[in-house]
C-alpha atoms as a PDB file:
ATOM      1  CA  UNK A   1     141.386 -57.655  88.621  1.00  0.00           C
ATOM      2  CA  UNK A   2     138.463 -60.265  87.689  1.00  0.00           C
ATOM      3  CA  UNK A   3     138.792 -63.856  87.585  1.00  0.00           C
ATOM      4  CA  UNK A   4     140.418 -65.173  84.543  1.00  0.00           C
ATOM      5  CA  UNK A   5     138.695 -66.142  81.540  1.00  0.00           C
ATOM      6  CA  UNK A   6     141.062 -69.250  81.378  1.00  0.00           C
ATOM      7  CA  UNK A   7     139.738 -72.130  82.550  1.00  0.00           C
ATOM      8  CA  UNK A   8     142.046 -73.049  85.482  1.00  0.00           C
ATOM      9  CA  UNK A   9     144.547 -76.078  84.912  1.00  0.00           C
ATOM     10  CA  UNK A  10     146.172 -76.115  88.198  1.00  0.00           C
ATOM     11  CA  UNK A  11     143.956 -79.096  89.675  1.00  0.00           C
ATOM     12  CA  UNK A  12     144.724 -81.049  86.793  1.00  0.00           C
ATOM     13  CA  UNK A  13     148.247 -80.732  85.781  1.00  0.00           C
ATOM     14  CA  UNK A  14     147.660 -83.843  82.927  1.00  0.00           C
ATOM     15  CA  UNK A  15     145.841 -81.378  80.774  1.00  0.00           C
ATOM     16  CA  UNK A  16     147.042 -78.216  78.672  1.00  0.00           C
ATOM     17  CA  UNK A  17     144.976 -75.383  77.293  1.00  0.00           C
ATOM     18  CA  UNK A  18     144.903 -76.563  74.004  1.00  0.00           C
ATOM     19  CA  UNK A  19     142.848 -80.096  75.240  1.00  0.00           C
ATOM     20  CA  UNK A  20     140.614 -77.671  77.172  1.00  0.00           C
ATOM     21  CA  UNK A  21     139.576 -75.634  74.208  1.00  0.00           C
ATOM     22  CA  UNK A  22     139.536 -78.617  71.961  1.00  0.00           C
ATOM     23  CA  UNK A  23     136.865 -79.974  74.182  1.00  0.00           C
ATOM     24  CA  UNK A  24     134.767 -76.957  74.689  1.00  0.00           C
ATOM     25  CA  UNK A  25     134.943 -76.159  70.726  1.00  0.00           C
ATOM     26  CA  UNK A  26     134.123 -79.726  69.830  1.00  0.00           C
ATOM     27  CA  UNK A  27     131.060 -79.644  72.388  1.00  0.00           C
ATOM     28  CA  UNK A  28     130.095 -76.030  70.306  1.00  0.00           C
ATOM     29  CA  UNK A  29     129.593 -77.177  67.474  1.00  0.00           C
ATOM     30  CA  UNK A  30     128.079 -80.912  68.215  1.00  0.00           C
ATOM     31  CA  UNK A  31     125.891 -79.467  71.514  1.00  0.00           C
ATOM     32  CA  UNK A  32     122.597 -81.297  70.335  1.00  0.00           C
ATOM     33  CA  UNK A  33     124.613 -84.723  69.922  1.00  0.00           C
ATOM     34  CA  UNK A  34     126.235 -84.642  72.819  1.00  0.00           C
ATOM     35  CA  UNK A  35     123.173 -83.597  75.109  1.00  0.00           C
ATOM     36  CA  UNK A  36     121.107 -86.052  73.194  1.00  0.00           C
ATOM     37  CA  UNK A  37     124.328 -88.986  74.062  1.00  0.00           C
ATOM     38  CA  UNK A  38     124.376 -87.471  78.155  1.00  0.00           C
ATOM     39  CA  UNK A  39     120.399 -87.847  78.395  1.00  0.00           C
ATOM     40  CA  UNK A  40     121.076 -91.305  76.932  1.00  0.00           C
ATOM     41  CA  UNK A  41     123.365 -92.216  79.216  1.00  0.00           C
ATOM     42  CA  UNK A  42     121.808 -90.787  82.114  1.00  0.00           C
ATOM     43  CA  UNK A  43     118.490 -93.038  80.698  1.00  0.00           C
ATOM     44  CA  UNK A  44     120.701 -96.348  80.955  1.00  0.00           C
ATOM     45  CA  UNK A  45     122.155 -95.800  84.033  1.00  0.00           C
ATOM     46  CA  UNK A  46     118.612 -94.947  85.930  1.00  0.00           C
ATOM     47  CA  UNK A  47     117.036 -98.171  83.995  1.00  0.00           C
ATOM     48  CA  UNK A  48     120.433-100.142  84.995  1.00  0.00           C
ATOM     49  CA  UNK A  49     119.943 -98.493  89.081  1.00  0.00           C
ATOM     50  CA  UNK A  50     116.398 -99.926  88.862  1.00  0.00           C
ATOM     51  CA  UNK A  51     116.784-103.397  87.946  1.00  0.00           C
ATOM     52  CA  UNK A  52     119.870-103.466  90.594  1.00  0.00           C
ATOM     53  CA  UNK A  53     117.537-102.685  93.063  1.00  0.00           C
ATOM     54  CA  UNK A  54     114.523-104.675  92.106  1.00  0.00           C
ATOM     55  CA  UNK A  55     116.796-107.385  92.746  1.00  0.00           C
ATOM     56  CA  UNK A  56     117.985-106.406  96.089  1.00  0.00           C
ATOM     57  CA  UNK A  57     115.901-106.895  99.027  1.00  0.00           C
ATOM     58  CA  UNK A  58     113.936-104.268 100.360  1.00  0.00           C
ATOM     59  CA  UNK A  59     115.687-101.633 102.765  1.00  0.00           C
ATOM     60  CA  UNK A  60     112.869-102.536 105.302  1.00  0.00           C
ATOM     61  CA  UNK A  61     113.283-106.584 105.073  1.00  0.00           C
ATOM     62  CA  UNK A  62     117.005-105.675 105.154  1.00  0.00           C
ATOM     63  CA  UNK A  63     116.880-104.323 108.566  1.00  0.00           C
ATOM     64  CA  UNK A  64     114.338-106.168 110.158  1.00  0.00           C
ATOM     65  CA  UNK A  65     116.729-109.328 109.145  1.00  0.00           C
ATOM     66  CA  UNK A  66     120.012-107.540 110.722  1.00  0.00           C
ATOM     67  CA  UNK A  67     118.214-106.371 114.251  1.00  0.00           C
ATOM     68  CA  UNK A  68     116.772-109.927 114.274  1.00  0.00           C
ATOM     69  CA  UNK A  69     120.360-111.149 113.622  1.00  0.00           C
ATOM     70  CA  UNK A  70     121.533-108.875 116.463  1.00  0.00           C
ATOM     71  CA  UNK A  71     118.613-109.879 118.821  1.00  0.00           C
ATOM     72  CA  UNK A  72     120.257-113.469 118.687  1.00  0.00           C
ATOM     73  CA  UNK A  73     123.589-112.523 119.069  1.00  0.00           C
ATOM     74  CA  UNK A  74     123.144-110.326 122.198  1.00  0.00           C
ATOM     75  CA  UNK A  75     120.727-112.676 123.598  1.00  0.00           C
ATOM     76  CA  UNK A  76     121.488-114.723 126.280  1.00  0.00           C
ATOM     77  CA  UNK A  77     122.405-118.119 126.741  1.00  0.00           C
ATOM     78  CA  UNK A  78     119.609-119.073 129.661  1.00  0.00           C
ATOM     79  CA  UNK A  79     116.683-117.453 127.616  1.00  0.00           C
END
């Protein structure tokens, strides 16, 4: 026996079949809008991870600061 062709509920148990198909249909018959609405979204969220880090410091500055921080906590007091 092969797989089924059901899609497999067990993992989530808050869902029935009916939802499942509903969803799949509904992406069927609106596939351009909703790849159009997921390359949106992915669009936003890459602009959105870019400004984030613009505004971050810089991974280098970052850990030059922290193993400068550590220098003068492991240093010792007569130096």
């Amino acid at each position: 026996m092969g797989p089924s062709r059901k899609p497999s509920l067990r993992a989530t148990p808050t869902l029935n079949l009916a939802d499942v198909y509903g969803a799949i249909a509904y992406y069927l018959r609106h596939r351009n809008e909703v790849d159009q609405y997921i390359h949106t979204r992915r669009q936003e969220a890459e602009k959105l991870r870019q400004e984030i880090e613009a505004k971050q410091p810089s991974r280098v500055e970052l850990r030059d600061k922290l193993l400068a921080r550590k220098d003068l906590t492991h240093a010792s007091p007569g130096e």
